[in-house]
N, C-alpha and C. Protein backbone atom coordinates (compact mmCIF):
# COMPACT_ATOMS: atom_id res chain seq x y z
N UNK A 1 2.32 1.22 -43.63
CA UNK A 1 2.10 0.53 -42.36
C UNK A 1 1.22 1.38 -41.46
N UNK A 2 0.85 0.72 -41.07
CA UNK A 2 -0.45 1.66 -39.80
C UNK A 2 -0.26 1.65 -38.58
N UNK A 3 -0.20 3.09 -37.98
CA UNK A 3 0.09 3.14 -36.93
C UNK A 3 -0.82 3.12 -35.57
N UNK A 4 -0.01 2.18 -34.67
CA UNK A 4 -1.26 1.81 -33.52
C UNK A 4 -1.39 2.46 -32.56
N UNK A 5 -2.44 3.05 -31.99
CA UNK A 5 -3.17 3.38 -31.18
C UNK A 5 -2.77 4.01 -30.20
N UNK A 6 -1.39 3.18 -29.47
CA UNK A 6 -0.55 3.98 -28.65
C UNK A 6 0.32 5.00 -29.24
N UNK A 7 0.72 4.88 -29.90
CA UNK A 7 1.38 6.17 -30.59
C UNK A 7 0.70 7.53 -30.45
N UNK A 8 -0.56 7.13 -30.31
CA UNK A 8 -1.74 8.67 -30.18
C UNK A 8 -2.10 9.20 -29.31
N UNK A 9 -1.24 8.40 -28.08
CA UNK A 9 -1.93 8.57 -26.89
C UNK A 9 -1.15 9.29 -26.10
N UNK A 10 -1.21 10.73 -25.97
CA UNK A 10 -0.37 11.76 -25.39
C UNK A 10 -0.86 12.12 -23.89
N UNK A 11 0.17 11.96 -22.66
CA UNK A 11 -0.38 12.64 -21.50
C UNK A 11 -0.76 14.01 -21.55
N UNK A 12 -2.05 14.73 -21.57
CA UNK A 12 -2.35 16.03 -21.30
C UNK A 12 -1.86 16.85 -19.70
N UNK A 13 -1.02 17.86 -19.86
CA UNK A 13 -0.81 18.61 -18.67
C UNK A 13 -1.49 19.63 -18.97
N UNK A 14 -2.51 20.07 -17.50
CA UNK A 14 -3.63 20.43 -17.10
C UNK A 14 -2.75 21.59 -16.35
N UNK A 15 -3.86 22.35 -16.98
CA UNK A 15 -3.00 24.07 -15.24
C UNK A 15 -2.89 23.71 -14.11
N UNK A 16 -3.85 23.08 -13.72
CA UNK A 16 -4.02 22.47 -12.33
C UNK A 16 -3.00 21.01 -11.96
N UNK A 17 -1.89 21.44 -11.41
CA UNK A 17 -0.86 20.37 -11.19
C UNK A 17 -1.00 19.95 -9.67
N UNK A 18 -0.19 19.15 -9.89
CA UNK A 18 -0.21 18.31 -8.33
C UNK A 18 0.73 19.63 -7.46
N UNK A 19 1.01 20.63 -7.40
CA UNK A 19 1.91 21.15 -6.51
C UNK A 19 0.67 21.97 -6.23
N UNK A 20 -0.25 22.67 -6.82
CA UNK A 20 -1.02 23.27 -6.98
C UNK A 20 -2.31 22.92 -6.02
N UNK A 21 -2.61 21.83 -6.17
CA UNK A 21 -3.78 20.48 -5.25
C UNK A 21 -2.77 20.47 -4.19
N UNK A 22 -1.44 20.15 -3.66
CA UNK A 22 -0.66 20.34 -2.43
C UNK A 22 -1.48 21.51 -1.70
N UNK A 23 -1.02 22.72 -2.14
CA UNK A 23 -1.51 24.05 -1.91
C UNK A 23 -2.33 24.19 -1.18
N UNK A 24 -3.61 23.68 -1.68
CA UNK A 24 -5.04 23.98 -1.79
C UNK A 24 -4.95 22.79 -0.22
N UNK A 25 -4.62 22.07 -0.29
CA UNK A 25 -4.94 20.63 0.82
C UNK A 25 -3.58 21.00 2.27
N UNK A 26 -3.07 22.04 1.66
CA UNK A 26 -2.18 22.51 2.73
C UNK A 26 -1.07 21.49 3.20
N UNK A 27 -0.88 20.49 2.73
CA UNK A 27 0.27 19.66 2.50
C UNK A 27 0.71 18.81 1.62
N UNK A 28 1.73 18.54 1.42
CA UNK A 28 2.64 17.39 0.71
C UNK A 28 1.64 16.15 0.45
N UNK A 29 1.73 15.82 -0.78
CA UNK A 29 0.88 14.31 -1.15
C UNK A 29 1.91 13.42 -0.88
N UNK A 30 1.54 12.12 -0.99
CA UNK A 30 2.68 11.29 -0.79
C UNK A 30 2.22 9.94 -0.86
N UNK A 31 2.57 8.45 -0.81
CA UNK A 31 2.35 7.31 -0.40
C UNK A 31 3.17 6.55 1.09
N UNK A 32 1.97 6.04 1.70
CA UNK A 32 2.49 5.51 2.64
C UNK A 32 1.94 4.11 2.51
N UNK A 33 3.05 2.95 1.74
CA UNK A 33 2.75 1.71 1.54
C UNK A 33 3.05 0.99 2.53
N UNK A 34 2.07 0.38 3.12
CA UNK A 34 2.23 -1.00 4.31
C UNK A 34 2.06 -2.23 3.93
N UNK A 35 3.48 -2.54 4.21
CA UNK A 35 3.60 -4.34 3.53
C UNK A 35 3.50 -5.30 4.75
N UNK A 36 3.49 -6.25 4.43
CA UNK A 36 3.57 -7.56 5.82
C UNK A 36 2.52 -8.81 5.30
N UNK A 37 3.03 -9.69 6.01
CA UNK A 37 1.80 -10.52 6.10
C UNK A 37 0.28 -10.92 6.39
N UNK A 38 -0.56 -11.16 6.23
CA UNK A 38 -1.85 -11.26 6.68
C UNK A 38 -2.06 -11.53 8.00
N UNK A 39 -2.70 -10.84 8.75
CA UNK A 39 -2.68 -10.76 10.15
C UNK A 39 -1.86 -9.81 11.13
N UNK A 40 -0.71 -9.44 10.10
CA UNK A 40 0.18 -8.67 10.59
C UNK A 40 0.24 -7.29 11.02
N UNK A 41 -1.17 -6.82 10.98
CA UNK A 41 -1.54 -5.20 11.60
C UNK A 41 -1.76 -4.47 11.03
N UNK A 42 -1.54 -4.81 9.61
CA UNK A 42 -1.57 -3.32 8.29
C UNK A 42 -2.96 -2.73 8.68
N UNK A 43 -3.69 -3.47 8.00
CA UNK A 43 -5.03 -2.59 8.06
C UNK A 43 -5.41 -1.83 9.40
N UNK A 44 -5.31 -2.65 10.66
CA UNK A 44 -5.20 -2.17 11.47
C UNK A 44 -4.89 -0.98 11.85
N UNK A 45 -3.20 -0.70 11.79
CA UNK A 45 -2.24 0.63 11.96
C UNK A 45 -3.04 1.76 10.80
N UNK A 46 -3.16 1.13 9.72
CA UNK A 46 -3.29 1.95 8.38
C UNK A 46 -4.72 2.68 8.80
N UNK A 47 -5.55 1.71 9.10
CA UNK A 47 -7.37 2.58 9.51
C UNK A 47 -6.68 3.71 10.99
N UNK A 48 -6.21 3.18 11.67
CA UNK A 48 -5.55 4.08 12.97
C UNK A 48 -5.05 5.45 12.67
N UNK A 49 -4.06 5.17 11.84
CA UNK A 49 -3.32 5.88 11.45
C UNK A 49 -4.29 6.95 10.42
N UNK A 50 -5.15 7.04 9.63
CA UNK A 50 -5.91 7.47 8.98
C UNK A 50 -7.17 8.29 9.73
N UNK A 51 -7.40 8.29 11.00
CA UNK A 51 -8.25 9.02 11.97
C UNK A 51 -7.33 10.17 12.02
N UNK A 52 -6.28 9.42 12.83
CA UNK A 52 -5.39 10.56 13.57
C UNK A 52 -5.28 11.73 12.59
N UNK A 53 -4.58 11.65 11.16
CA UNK A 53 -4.15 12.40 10.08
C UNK A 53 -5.54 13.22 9.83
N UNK A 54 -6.56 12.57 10.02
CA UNK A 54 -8.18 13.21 9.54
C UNK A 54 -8.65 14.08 10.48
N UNK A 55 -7.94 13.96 12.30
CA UNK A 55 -7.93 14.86 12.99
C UNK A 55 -6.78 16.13 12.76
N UNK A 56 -5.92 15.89 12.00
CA UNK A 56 -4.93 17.38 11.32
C UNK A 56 -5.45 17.75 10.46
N UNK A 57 -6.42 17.17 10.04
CA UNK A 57 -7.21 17.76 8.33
C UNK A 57 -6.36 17.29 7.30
N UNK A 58 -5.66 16.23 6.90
CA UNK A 58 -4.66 15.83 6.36
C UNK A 58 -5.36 15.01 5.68
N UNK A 59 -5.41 15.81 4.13
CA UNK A 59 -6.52 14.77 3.06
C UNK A 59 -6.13 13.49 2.68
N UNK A 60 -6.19 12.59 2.90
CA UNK A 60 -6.51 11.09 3.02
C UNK A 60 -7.19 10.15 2.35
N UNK A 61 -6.70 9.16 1.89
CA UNK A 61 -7.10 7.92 0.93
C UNK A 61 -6.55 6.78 1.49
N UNK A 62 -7.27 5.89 1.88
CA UNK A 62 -6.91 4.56 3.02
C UNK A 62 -7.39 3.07 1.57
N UNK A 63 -6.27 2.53 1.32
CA UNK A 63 -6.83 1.23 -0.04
C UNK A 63 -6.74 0.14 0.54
N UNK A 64 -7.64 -0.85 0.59
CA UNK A 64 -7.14 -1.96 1.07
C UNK A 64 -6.83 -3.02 0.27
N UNK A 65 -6.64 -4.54 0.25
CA UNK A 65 -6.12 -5.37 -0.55
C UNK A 65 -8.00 -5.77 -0.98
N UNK A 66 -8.91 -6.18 -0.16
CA UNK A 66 -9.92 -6.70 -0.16
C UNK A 66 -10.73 -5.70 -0.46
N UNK A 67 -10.93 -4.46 -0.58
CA UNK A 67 -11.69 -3.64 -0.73
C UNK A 67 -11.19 -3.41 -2.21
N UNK A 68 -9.92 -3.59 -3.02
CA UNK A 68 -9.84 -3.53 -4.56
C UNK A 68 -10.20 -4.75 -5.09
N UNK A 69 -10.33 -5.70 -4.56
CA UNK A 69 -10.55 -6.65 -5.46
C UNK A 69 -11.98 -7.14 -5.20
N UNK A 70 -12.76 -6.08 -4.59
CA UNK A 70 -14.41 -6.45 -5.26
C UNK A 70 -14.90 -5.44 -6.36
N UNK A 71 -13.40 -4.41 -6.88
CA UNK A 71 -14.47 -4.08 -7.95
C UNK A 71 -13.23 -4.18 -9.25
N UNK A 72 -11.65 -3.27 -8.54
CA UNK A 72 -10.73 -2.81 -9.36
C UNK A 72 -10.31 -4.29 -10.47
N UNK A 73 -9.72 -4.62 -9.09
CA UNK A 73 -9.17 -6.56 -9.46
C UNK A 73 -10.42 -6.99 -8.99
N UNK A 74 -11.20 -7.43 -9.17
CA UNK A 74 -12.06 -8.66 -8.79
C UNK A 74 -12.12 -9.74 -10.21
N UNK A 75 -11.24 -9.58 -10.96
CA UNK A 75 -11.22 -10.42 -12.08
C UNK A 75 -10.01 -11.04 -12.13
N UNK A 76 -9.20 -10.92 -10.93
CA UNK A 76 -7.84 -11.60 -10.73
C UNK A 76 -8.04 -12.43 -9.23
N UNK A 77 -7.23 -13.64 -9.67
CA UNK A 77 -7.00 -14.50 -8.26
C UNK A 77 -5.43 -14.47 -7.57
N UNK A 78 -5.50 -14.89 -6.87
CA UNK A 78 -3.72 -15.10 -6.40
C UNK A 78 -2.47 -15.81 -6.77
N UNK A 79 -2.56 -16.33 -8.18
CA UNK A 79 -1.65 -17.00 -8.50
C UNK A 79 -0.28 -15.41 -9.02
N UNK A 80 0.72 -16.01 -9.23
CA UNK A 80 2.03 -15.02 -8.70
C UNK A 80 1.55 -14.10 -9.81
N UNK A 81 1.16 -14.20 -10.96
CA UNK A 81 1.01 -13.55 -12.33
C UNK A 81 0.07 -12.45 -11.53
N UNK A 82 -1.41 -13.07 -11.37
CA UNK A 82 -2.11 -12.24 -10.50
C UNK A 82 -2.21 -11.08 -9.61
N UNK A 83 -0.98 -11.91 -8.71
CA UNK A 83 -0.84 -10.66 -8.18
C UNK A 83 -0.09 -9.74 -8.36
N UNK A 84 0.78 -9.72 -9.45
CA UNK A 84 1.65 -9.06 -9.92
C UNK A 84 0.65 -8.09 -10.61
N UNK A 85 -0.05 -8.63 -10.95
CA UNK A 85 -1.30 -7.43 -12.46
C UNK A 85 -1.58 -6.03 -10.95
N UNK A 86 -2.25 -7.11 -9.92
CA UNK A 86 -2.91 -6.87 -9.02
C UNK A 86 -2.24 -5.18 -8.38
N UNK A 87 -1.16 -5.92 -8.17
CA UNK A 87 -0.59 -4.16 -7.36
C UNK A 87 -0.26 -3.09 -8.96
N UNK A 88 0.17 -3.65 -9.96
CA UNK A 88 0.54 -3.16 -10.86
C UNK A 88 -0.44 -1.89 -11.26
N UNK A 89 -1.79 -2.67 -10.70
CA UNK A 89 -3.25 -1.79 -11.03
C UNK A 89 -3.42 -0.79 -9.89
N UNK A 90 -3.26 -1.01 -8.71
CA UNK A 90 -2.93 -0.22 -7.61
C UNK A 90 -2.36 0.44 -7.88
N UNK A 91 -0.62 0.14 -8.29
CA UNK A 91 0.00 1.71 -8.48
C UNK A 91 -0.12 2.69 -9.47
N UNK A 92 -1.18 1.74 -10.32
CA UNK A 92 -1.12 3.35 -11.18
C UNK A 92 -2.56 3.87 -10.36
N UNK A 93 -3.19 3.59 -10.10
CA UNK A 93 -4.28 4.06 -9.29
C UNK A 93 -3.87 5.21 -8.53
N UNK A 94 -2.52 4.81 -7.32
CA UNK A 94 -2.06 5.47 -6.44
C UNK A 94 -1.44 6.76 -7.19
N UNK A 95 -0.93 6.50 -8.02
CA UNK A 95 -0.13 7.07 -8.84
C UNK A 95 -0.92 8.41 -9.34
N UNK A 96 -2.83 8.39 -9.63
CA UNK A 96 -3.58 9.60 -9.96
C UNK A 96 -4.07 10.10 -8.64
N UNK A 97 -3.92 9.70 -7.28
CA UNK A 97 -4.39 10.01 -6.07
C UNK A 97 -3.27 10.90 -5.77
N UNK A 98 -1.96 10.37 -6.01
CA UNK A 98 -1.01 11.21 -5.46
C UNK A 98 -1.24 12.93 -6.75
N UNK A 99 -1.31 12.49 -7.72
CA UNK A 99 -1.49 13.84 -8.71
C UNK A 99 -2.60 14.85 -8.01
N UNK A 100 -3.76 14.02 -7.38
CA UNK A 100 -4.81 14.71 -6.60
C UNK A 100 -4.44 15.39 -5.37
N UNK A 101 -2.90 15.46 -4.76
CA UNK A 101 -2.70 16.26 -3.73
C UNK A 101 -2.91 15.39 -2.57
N UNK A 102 -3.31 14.48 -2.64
CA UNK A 102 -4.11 12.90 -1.44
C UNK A 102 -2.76 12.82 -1.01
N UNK A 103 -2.29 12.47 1.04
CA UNK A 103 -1.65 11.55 1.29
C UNK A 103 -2.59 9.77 0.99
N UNK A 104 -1.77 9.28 0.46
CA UNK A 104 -2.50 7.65 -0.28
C UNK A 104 -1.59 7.00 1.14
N UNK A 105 -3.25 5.89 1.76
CA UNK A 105 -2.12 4.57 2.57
C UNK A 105 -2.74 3.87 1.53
N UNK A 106 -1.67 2.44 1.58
CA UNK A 106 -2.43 1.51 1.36
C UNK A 106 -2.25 0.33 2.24
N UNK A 107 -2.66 -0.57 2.12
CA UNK A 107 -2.60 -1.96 3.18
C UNK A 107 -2.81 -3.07 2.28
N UNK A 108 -1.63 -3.73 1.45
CA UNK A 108 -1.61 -5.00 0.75
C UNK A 108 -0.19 -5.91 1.09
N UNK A 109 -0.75 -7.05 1.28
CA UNK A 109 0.44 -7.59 1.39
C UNK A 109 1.62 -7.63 0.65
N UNK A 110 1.68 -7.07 -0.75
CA UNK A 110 2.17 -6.85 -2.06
C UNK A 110 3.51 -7.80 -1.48
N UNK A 111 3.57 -9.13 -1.44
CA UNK A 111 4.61 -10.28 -0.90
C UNK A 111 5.89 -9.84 -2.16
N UNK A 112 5.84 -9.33 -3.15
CA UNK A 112 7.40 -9.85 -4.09
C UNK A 112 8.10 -8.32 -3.83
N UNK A 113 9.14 -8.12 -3.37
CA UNK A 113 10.11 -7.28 -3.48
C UNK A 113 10.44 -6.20 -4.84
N UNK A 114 10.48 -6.93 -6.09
CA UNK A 114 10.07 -6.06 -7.36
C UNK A 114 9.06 -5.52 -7.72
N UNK A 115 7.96 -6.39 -7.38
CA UNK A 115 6.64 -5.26 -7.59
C UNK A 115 6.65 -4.08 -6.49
N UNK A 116 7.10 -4.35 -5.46
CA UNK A 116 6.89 -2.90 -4.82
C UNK A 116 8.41 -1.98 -4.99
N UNK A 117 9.03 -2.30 -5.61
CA UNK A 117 10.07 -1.75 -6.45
C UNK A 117 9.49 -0.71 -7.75
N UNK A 118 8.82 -1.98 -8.38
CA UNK A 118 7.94 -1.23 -9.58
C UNK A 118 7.34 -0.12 -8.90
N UNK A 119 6.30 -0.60 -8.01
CA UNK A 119 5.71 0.86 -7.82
C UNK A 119 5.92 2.06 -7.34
N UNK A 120 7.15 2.01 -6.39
CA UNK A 120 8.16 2.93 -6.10
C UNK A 120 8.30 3.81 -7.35
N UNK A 121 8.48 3.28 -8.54
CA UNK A 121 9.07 3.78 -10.04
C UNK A 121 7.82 4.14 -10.95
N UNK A 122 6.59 3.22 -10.85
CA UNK A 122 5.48 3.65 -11.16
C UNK A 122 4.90 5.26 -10.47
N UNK A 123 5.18 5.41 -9.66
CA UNK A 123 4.31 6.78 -8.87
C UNK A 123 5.41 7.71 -8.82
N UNK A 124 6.38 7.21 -8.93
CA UNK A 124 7.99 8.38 -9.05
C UNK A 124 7.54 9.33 -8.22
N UNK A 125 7.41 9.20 -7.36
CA UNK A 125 7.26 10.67 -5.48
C UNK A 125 8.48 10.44 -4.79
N UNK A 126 8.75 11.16 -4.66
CA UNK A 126 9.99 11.11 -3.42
C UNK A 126 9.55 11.15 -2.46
N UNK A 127 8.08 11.16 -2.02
CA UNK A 127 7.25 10.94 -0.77
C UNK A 127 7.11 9.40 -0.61
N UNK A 128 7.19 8.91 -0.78
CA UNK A 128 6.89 7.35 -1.04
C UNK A 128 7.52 6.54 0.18
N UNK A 129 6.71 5.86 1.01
CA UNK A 129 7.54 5.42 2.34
C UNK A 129 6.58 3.88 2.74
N UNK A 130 7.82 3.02 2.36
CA UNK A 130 7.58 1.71 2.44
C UNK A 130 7.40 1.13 3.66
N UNK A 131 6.58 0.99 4.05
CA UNK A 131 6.15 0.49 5.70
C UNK A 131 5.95 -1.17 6.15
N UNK A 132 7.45 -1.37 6.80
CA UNK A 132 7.10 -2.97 6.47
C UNK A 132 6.65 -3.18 8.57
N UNK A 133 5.37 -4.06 8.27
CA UNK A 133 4.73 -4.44 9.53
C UNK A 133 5.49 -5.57 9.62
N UNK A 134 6.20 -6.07 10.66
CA UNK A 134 7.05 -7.10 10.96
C UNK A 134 6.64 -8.06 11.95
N UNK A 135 5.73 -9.09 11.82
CA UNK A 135 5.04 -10.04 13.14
C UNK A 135 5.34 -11.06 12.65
N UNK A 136 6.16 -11.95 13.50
CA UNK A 136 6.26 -13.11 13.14
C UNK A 136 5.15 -13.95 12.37
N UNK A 137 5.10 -15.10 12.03
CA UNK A 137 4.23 -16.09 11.50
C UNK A 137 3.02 -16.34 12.24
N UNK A 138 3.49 -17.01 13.77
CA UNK A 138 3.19 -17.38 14.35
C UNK A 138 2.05 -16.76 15.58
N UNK A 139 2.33 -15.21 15.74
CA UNK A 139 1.34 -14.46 16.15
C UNK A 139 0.40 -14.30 14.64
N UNK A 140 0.53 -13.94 13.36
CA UNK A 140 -0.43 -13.84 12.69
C UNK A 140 -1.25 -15.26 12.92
N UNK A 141 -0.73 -16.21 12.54
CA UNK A 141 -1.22 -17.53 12.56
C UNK A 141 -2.37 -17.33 14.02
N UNK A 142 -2.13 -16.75 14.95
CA UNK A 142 -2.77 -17.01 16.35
C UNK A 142 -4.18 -15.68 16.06
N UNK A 143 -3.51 -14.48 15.53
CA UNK A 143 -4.59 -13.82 15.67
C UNK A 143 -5.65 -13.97 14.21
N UNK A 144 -5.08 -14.53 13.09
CA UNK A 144 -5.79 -14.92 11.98
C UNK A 144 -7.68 -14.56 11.87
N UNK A 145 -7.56 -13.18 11.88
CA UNK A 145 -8.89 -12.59 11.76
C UNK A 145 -9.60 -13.08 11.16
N UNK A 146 -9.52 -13.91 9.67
CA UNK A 146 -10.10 -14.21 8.19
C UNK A 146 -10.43 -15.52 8.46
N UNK A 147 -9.42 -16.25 9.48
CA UNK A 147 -9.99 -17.88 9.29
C UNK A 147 -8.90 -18.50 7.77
N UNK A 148 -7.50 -17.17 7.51
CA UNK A 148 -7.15 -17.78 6.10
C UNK A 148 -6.28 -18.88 6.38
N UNK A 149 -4.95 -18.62 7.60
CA UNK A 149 -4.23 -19.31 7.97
C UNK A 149 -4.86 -21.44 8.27
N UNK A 150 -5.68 -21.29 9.13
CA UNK A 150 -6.13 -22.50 9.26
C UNK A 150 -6.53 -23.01 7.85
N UNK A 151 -7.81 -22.28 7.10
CA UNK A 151 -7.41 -22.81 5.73
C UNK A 151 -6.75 -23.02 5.09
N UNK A 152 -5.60 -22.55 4.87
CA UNK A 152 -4.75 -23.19 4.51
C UNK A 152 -3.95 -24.14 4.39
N UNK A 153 -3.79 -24.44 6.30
CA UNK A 153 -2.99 -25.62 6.47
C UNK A 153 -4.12 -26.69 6.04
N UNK A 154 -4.69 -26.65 6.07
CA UNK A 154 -6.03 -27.45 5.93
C UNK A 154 -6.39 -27.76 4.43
N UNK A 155 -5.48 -27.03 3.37
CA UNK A 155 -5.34 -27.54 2.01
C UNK A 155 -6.41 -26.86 1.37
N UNK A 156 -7.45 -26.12 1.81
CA UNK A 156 -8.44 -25.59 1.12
C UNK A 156 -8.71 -24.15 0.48
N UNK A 157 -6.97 -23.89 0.89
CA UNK A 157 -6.72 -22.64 0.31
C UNK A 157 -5.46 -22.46 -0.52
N UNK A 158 -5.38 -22.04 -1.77
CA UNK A 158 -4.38 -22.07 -2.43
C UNK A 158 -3.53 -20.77 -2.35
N UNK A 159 -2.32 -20.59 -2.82
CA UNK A 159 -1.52 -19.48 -2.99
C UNK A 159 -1.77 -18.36 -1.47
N UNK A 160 -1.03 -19.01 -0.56
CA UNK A 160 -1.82 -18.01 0.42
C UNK A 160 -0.15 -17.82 0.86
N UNK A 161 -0.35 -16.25 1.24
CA UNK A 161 1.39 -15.71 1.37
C UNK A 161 2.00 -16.15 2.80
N UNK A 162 3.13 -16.84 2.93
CA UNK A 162 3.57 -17.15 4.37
C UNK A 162 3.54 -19.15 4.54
N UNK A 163 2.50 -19.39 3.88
CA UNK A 163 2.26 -20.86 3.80
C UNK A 163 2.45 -21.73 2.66
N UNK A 164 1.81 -21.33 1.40
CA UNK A 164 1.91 -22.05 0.28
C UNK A 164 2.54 -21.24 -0.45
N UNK A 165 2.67 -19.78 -0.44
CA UNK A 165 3.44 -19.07 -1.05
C UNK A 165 4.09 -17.82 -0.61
N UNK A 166 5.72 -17.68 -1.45
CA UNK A 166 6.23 -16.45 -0.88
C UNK A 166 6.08 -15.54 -0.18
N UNK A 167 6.46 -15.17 0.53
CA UNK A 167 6.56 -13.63 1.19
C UNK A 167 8.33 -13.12 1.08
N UNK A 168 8.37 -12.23 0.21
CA UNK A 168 9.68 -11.47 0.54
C UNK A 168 9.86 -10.38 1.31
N UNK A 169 10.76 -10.54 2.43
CA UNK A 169 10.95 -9.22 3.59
C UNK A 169 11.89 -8.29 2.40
N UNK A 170 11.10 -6.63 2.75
CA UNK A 170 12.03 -5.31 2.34
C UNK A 170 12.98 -5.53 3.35
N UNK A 171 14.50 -5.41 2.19
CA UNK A 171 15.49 -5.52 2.93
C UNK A 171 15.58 -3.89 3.49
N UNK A 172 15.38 -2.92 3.21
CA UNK A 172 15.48 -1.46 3.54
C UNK A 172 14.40 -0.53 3.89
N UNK A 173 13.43 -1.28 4.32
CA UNK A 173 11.96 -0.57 4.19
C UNK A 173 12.20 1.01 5.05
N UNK A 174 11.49 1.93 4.47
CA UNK A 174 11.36 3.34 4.96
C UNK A 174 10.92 3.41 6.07
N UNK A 175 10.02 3.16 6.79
CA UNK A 175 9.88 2.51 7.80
C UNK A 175 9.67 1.53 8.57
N UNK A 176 10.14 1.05 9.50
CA UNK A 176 10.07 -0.48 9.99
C UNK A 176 9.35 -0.27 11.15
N UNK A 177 8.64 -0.96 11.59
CA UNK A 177 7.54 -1.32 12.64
C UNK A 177 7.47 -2.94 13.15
N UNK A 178 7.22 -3.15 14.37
CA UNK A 178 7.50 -4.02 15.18
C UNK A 178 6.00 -4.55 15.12
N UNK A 179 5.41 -5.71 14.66
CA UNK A 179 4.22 -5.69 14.99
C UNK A 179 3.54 -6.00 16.12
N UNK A 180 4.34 -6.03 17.10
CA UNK A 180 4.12 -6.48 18.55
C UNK A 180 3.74 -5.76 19.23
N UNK A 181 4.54 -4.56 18.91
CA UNK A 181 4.41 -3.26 19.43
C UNK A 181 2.79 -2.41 19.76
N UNK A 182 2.53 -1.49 20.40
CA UNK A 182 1.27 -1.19 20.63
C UNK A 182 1.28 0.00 19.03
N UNK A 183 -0.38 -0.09 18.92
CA UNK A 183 -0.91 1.06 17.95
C UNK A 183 -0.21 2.52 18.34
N UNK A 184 -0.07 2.43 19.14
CA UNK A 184 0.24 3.96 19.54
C UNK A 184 1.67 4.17 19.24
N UNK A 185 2.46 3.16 19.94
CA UNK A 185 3.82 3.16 19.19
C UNK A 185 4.17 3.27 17.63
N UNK A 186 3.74 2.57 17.25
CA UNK A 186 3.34 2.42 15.56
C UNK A 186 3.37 3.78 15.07
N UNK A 187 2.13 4.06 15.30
CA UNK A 187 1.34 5.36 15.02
C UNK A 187 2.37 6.58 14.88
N UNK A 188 2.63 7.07 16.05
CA UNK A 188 3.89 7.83 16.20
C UNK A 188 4.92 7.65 15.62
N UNK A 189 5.41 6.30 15.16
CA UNK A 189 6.56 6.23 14.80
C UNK A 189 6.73 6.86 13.35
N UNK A 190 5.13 6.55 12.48
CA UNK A 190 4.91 6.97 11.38
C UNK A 190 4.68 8.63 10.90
N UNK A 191 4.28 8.92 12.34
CA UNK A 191 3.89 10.81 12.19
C UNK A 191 5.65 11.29 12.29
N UNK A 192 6.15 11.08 13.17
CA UNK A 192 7.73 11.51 13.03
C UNK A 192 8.17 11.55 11.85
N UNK A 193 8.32 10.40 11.39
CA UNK A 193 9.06 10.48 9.57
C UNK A 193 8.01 11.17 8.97
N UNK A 194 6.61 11.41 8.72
CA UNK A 194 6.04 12.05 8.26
C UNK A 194 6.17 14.08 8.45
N UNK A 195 6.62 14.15 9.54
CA UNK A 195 7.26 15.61 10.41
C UNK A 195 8.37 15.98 9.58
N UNK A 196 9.38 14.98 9.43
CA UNK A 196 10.63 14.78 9.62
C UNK A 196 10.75 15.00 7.96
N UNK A 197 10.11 14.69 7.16
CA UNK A 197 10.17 14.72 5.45
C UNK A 197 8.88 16.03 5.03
N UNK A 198 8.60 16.90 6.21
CA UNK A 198 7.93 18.17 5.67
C UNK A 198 6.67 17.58 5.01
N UNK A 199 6.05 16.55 5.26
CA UNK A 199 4.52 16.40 4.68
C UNK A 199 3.76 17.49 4.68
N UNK A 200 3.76 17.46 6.67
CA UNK A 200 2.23 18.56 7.03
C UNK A 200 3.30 19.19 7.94
């Protein structure tokens, strides 16, 4: 019988480890995942939040949902399968950023509760801090940057999270954020637990 392909495929450990790239970058790698709905501030807080850290010298990787899928995923659409591949590909992504010593944000709506479970387990960090942006419907619906919300009701958009499809709230998220709340509140709220778990 012949043996396949994966069987051959051994992780190489390199001298150069992730505690090592910590070192060198003068702090703790880690993930800081921001979940919520569309409209709901992620990118927002997440680009904000990504100055401030760049003013500590705090090496930095900012992912967005739309910025992977014009090159990583751009061969996946939004049906549930989809987006399941979708973050699946993200976390292992995140998963060689964090080996690089990188604090990783990202900003996806990642709507199902198990996939961001999975990736919790995919990147195995005990840095890992689930950031759920919490704005009602109804302010996203109002500030709807994209024009997605109206499309939608409007039938010309399929699988869209909040309207035609799921959104599951983290029942325990690592950190919780008010999306009402000002940037600055936010902001801070995220450097504390970041203080508070010895990052930087």
């Amino acid at each position: 019988m012949k043996i396949g392909h994966k069987e051959n495929v051994i992780w190489y450990q390199y001298e150069i480890n992730r505690k090592k790239r910590e070192k060198l970058h003068n702090h703790k790698s880690g993930v800081l995942w921001f979940t919520g709905l569309s409209g709901s501030g992620k990118s927002t807080i997440a680009g904000k939040l990504e100055k401030v850290l760049y003013k500590k010298n705090i090496s930095t990787y900012l992912l967005d949902g739309d910025n992977i899928r014009h090159g990583l995923c751009r061969d996946l659409n939004f049906t549930e399968n989809d987006r399941r591949e979708n973050i699946r590909r993200i976390g292992e992504l995140v998963k060689l950023m964090v080996d690089a010593g990188l604090l990783v944000i990202t900003a996806f709506i990642s709507p199902y509760r198990e996939d961001r479970e999975n990736i919790r387990n995919i990147i195995d960090c005990k840095n890992f801090f689930e950031i759920f942006v919490d704005t009602p419907i109804h302010i996203c619906e109002k500030r709807d940057p994209k024009g997605l919300y109206k499309k939608s009701r409007l039938n010309l958009l399929d699988n869209f999270t909040g309207v035609t499809s799921r959104y599951e709230i983290p029942y325990e998220p690592d950190i919780y954020l008010n999306g009402e709340d000002s940037f600055f509140k936010n902001i801070n709220n995220i450097l504390y637990v970041l203080k508070k778990n010895k990052i930087f």
